[in-house]
Protein backbone atom coordinates (compact mmCIF):
# COMPACT_ATOMS: atom_id res chain seq x y z
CA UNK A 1 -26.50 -12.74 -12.19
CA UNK A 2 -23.32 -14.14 -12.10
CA UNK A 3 -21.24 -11.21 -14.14
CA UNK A 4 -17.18 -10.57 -13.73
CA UNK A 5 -15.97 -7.38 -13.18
CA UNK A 6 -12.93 -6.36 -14.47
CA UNK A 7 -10.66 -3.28 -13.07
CA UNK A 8 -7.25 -2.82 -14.43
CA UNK A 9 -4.22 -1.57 -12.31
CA UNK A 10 -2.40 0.80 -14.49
CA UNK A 11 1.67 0.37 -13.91
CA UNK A 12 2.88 0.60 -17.20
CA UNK A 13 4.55 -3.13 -18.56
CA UNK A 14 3.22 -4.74 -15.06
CA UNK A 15 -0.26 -3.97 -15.28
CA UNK A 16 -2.44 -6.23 -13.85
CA UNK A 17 -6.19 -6.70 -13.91
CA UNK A 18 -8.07 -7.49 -11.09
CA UNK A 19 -11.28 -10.11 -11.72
CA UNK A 20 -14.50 -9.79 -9.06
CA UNK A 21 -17.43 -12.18 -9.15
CA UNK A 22 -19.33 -15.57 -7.83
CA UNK A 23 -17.46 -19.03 -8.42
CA UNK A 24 -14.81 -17.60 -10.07
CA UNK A 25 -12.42 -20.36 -8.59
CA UNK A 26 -14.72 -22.54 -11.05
CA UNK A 27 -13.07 -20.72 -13.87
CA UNK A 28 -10.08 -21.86 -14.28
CA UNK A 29 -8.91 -20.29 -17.89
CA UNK A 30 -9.27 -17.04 -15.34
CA UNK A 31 -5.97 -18.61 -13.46
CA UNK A 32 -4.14 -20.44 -16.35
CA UNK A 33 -3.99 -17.06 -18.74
CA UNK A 34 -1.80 -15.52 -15.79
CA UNK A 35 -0.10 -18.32 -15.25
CA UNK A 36 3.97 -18.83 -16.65
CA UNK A 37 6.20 -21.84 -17.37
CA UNK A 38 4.91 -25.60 -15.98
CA UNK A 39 5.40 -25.36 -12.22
CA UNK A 40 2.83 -23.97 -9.82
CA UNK A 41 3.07 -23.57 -5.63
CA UNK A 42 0.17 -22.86 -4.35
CA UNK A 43 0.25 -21.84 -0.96
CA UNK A 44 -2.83 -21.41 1.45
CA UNK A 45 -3.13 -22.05 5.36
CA UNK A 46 -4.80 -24.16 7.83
CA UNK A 47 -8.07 -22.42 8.02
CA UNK A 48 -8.66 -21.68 3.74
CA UNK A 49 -6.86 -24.88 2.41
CA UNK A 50 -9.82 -27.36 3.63
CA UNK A 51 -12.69 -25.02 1.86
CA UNK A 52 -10.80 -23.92 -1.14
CA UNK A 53 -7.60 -25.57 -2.15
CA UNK A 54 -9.12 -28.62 -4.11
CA UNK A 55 -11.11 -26.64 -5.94
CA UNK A 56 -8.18 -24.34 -7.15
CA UNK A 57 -6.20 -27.33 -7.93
CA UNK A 58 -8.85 -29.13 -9.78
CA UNK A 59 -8.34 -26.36 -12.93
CA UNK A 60 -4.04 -26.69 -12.84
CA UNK A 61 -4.26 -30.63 -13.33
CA UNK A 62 -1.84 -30.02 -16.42
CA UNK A 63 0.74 -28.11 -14.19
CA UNK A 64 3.45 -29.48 -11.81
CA UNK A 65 1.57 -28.23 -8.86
CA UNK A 66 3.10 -28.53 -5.28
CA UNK A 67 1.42 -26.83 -2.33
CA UNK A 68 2.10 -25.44 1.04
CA UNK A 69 -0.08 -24.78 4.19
CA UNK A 70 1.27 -22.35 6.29
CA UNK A 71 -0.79 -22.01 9.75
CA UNK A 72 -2.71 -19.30 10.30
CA UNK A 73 -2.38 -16.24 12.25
CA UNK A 74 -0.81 -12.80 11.76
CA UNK A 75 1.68 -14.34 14.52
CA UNK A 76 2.99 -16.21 11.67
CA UNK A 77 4.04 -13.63 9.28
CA UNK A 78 7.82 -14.51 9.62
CA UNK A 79 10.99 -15.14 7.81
CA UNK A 80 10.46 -18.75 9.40
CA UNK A 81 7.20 -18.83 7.49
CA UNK A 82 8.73 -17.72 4.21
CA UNK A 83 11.24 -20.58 5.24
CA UNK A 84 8.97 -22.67 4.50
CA UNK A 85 7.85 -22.11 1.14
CA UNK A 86 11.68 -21.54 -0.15
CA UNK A 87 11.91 -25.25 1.19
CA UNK A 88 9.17 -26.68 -1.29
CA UNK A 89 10.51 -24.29 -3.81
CA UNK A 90 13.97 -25.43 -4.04
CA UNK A 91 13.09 -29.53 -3.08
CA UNK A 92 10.96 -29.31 -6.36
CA UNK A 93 13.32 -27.64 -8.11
CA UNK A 94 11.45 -25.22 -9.11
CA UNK A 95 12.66 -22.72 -11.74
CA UNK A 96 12.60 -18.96 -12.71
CA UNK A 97 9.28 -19.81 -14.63
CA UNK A 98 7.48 -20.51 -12.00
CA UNK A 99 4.06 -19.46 -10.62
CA UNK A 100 3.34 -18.91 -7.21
CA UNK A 101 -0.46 -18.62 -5.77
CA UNK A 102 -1.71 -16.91 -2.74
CA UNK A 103 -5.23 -18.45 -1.81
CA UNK A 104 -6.13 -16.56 1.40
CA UNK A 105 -6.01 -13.72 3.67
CA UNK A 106 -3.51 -11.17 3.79
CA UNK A 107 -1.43 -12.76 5.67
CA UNK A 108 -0.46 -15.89 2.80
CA UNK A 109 -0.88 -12.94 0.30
CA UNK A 110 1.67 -11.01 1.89
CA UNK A 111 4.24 -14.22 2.84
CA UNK A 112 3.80 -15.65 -0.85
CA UNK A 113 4.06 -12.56 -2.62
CA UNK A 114 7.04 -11.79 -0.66
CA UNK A 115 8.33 -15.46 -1.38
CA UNK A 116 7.85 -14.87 -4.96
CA UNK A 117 9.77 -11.43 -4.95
CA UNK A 118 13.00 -12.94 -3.54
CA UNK A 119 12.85 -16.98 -4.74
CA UNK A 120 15.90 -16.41 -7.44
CA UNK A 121 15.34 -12.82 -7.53
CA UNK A 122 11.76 -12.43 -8.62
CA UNK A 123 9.10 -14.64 -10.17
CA UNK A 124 5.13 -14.40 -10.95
CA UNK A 125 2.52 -14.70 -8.30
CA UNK A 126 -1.08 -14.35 -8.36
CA UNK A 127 -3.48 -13.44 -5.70
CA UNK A 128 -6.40 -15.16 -4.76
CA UNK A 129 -7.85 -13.43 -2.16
CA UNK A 130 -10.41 -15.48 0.47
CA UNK A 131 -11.17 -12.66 2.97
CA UNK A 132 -12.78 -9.17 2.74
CA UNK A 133 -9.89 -7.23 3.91
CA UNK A 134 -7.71 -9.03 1.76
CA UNK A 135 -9.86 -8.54 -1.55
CA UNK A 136 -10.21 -4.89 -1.13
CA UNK A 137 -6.89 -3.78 0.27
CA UNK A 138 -3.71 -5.97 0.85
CA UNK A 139 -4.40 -7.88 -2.66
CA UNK A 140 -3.76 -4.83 -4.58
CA UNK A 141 -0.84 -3.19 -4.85
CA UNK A 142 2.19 -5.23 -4.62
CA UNK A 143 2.95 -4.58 -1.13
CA UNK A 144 4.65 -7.88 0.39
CA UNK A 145 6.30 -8.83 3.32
CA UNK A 146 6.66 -10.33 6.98
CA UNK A 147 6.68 -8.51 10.63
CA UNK A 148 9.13 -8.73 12.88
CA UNK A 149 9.11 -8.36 16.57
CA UNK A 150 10.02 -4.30 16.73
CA UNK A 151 7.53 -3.51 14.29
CA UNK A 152 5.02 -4.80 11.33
CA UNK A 153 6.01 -5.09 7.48
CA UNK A 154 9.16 -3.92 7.89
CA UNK A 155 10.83 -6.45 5.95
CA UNK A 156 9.62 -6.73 2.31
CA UNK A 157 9.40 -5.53 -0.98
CA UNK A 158 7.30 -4.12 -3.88
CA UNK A 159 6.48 -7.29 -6.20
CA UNK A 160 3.25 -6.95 -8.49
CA UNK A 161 0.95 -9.77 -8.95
CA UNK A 162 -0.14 -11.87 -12.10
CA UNK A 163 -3.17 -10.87 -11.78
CA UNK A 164 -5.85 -10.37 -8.72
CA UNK A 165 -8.97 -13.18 -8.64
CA UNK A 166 -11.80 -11.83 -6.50
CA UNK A 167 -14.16 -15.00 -5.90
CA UNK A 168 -17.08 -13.17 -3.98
CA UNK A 169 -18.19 -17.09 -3.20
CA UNK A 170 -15.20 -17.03 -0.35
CA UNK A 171 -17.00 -14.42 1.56
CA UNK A 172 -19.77 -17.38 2.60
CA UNK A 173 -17.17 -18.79 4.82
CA UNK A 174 -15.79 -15.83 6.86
CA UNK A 175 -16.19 -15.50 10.76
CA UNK A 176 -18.29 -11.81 11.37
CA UNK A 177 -15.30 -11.01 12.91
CA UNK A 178 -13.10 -11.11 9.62
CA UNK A 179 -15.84 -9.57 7.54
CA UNK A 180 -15.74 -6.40 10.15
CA UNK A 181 -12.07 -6.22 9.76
CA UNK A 182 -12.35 -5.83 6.19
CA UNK A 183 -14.98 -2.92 6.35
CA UNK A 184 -12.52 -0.91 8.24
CA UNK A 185 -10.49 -1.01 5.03
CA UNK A 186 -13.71 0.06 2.83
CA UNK A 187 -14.68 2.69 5.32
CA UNK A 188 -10.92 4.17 4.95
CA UNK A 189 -11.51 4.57 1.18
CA UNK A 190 -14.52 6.79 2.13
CA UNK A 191 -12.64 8.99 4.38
CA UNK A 192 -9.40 9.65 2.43
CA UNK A 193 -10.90 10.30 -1.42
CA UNK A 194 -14.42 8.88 -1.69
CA UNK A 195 -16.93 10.70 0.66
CA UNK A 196 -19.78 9.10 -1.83
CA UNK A 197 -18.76 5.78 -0.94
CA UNK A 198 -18.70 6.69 2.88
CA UNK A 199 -22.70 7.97 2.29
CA UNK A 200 -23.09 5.05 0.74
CA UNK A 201 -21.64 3.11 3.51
CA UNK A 202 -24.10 4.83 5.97
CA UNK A 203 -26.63 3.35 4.52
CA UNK A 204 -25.27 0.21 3.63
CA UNK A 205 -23.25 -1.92 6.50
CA UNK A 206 -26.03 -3.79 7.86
CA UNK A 207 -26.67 -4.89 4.38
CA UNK A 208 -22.88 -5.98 4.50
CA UNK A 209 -22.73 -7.44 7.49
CA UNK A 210 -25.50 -10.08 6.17
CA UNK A 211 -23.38 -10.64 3.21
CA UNK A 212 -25.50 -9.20 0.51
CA UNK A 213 -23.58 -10.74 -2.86
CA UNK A 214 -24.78 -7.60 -4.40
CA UNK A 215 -23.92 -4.73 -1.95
CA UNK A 216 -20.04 -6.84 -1.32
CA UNK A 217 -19.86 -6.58 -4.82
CA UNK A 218 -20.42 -3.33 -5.41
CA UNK A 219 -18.36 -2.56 -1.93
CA UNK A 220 -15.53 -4.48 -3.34
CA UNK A 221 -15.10 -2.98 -6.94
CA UNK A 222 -15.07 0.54 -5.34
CA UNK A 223 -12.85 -0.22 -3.12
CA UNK A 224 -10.29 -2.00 -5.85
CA UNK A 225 -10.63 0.71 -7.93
CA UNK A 226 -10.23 3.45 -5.55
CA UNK A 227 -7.14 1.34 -4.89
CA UNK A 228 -5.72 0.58 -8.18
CA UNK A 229 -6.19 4.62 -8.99
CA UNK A 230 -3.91 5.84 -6.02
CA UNK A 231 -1.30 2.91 -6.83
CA UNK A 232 -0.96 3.51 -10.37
CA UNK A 233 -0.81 7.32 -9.28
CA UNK A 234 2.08 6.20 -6.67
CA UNK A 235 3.26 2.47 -7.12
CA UNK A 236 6.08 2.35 -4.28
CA UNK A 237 4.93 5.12 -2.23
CA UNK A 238 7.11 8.47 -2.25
CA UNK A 239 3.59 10.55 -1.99
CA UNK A 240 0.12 10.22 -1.90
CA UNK A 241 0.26 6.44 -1.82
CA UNK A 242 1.12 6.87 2.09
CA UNK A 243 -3.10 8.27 2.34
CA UNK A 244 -3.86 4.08 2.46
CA UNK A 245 -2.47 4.11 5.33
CA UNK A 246 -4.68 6.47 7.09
CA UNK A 247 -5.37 4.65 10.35
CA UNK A 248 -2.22 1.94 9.96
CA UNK A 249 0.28 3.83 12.44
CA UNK A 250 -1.95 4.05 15.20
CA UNK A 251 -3.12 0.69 13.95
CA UNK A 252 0.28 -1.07 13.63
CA UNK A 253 1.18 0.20 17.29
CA UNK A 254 -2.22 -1.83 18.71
CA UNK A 255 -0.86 -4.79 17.14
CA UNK A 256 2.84 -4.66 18.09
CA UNK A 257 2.04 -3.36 21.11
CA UNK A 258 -0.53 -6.40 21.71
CA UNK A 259 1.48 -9.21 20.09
CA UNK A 260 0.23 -10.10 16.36
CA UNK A 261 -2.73 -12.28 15.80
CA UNK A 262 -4.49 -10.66 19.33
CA UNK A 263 -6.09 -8.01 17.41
CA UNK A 264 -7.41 -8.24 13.77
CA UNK A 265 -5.59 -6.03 11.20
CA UNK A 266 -8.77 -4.61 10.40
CA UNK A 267 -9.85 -4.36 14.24
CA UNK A 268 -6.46 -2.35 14.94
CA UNK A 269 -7.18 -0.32 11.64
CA UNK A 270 -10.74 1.22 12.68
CA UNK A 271 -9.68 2.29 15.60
CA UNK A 272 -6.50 4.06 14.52
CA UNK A 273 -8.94 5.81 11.97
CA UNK A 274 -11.19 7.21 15.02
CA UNK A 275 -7.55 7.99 16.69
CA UNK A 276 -6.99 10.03 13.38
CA UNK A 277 -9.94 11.76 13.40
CA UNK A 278 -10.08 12.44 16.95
CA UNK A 279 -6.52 14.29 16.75
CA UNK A 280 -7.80 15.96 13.10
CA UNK A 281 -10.59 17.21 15.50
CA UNK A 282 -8.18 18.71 17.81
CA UNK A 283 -6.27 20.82 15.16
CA UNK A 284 -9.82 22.18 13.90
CA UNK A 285 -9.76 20.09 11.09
CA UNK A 286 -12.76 18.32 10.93
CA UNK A 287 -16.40 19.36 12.68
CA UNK A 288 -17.53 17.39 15.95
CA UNK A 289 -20.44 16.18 13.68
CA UNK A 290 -18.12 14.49 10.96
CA UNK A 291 -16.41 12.87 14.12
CA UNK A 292 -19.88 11.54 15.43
CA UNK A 293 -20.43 9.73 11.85
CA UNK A 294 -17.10 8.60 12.16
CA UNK A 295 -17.54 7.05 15.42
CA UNK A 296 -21.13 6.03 14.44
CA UNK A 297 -20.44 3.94 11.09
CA UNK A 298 -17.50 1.98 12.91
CA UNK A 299 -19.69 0.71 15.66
CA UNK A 300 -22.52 -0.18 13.22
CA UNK A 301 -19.57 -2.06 11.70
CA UNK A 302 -19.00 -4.03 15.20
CA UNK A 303 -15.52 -2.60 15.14
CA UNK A 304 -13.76 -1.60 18.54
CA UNK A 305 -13.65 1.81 19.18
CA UNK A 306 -11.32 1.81 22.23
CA UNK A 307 -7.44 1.20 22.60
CA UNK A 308 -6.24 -1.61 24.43
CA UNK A 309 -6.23 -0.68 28.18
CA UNK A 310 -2.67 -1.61 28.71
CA UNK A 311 -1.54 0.72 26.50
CA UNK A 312 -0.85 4.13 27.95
CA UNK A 313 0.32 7.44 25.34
CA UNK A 314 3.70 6.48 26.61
CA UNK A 315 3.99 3.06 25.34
CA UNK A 316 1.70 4.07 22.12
CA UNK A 317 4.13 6.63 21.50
CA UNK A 318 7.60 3.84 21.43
CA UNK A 319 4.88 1.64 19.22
CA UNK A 320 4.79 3.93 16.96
CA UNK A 321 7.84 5.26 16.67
CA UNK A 322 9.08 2.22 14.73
CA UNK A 323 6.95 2.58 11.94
CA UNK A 324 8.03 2.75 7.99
CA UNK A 325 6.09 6.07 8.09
CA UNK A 326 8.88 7.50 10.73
CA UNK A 327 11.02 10.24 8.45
CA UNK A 328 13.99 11.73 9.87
CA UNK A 329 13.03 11.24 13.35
CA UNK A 330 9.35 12.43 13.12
CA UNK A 331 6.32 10.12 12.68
CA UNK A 332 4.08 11.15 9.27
CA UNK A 333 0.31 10.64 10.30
CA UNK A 334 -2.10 10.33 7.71
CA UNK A 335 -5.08 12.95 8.81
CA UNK A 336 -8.32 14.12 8.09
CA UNK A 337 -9.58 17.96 6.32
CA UNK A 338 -13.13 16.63 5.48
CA UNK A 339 -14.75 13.02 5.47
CA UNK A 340 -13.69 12.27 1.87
CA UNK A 341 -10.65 13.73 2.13
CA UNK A 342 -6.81 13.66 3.93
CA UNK A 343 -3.42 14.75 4.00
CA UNK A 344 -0.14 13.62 5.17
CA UNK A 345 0.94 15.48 7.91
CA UNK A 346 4.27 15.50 10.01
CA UNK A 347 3.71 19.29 11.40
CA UNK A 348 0.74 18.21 13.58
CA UNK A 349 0.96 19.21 17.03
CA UNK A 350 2.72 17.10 19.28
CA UNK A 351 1.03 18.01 22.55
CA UNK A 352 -2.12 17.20 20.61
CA UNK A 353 -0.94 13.98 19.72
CA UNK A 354 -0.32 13.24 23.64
CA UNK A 355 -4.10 14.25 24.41
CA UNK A 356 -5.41 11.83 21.63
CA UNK A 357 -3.42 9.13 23.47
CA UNK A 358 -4.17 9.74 26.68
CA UNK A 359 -8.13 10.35 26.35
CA UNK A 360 -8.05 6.97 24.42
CA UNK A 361 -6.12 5.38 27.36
CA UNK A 362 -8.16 7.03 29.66
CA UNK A 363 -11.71 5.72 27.62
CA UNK A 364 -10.38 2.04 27.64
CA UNK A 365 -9.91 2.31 31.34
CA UNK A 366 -13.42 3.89 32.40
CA UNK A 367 -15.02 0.52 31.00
């Protein structure tokens, strides 16, 4: 059974599709239709390039084809990373034809994509996506960019891929840990617009967690199209594009707060989603029974459900305060009305907000 699904992202004259199935970096036609002028960089890191990079060279043997390993770590989403990859770009020479690839995580995805948006002003990239979280989330899109010390991605641009490859294959190589982090991101698609998919979830992690090709397939294409729908509806985010993000601000404070790279993206994600809930909860929002399956399918997910103990409402409150979500002064938090659906809300309550932070402090401190 080794079929490829194929999803399209819908953005008028940069559409993109997005390829999912087994041994698809055996294909290489799937790579060289995407692929423009003679000069290829493709750029992996420390942990992906020994398992994957000489089999994605093996199909560009008629290209120029440089490449750059970056190591590996969120800590090392920087302009000194990008640095690097401007080096090989300009000590090859290469031109405004060329082709950049991303083979990994979301991390080289991000760094490469946002490489390829500002080498000479913009040129084509393609994503091939090695983790979970990467395949159904930050591969999609055309969100790129680095971190910097006050506060993540806020240095980037919008820059569409190519195309998106999807080799399910990859997934036979990642740590639990990574495949967890990436649920959190499938699990999100559930509670913002697909409360089928979070039923289906219920039943289906453990089945994930062993790395059923069938159940990660299916797991996978939902998720990409749930995706593509809401960025062809929204490509650079004035509206209901900011509903991904359900999660990310609470999230994105965890891993700032934390230093990058201590807690998984994915990690920090899941429990920003229970913070979510737990303040949609407070405003009579949601029922105390669609928090409990909240709570519920992260842990069968193995993802943490309790803040960092250092971090009191005080310090989670300057965290988050430098977030691209902040408008006019006021942090937007993506909430929940139902499982299966949210809203975008900057008129919650803000003495609310300080009990969400403080029983979370308070949890992480009773262990």
């Amino acid at each position: 059974m080794n079929t490829i699904k194929s999803l399209s992202v819908d953005l008028g004259d940069h559409s993109y599709p997005i390829h999912i199935g087994q041994d698809l970096l055996g294909k290489p036609e799937l790579l060289t239709d995407y692929i423009t002028g003679q000069q290829v960089l493709v750029v992996s890191n420390e942990t992906v390039a020994p398992l994957y990079l000489d089999k994605t060279l093996s199909g560009l043997k008629n290209y120029q084809c440089e490449t750059v390993i970056l190591p590996d770590g969120e800590q090392y989403k920087t302009l000194d990373t990008v640095g690097l990859i401007y080096d090989a770009l300009l000590k090859n020479r290469f031109d405004r034809q060329c082709t950049l690839i991303a083979l990994g995580g979301g991390v080289v995805g991000d760094i490469t994509g946002f490489a390829a948006a500002t080498y000479q002003r913009g040129v084509n990239f393609i994503q091939i996506p090695t983790t979970l979280l990467a395949q159904v989330d930050s591969s999609v899109g055309g969100k790129t960019g680095v971190n910097h010390p006050l506060g993540k991605n806020m240095i980037g641009a919008f820059h569409q891929p190519q195309c998106v490859l999807i080799d399910t294959d990859t997934l036979n190589t990642l740590e639990d840990k990574e495949l967890s982090a990436g649920l959190a991101e499938i699990i999100k698609y559930g509670l913002i617009r697909d409360p089928e998919l979070f039923d289906w979830l219920e039943q289906h992690i453990p089945a994930l967690l062993e790395k059923d090709p069938a159940d990660l397939a299916y797991a996978i294409e939902r998720s990409c199209q749930n995706k593509a729908d809401v960025v062809a509806a929204d490509e650079k985010e004035t509206g209901q594009r900011a509903l991904l993000n359900l999660g990310h601000t609470f999230g994105h404070a965890i891993e700032a707060g934390m230093g990058y790279g201590a807690w998984l993206h994915g990690e920090a994600v899941g429990t920003g989603m229970l913070m979510a809930a737990d303040l949609s909860l407070r405003h009579g929002w949601i029922t105390q029974e669609q928090m409990l399956r909240i709570k519920t399918i992260l842990t069968l997910a193995k993802l943490p459900i309790n803040t960092p103990p250092e971090l009191d409402a005080e310090k989670f409150m300057n965290l988050m305060a430098v977030d691209k979500k902040v408008l006019a002064g006021k942090i937007r938090l993506i909430l929940l009305n139902n499982i299966g659906e949210s809203l975008i809300s900057d008129n919650y309550k803000p003495d609310l907000l300080s009990d969400t932070l403080n029983e979370f402090h308070r949890a992480a401190n009773s262990h």
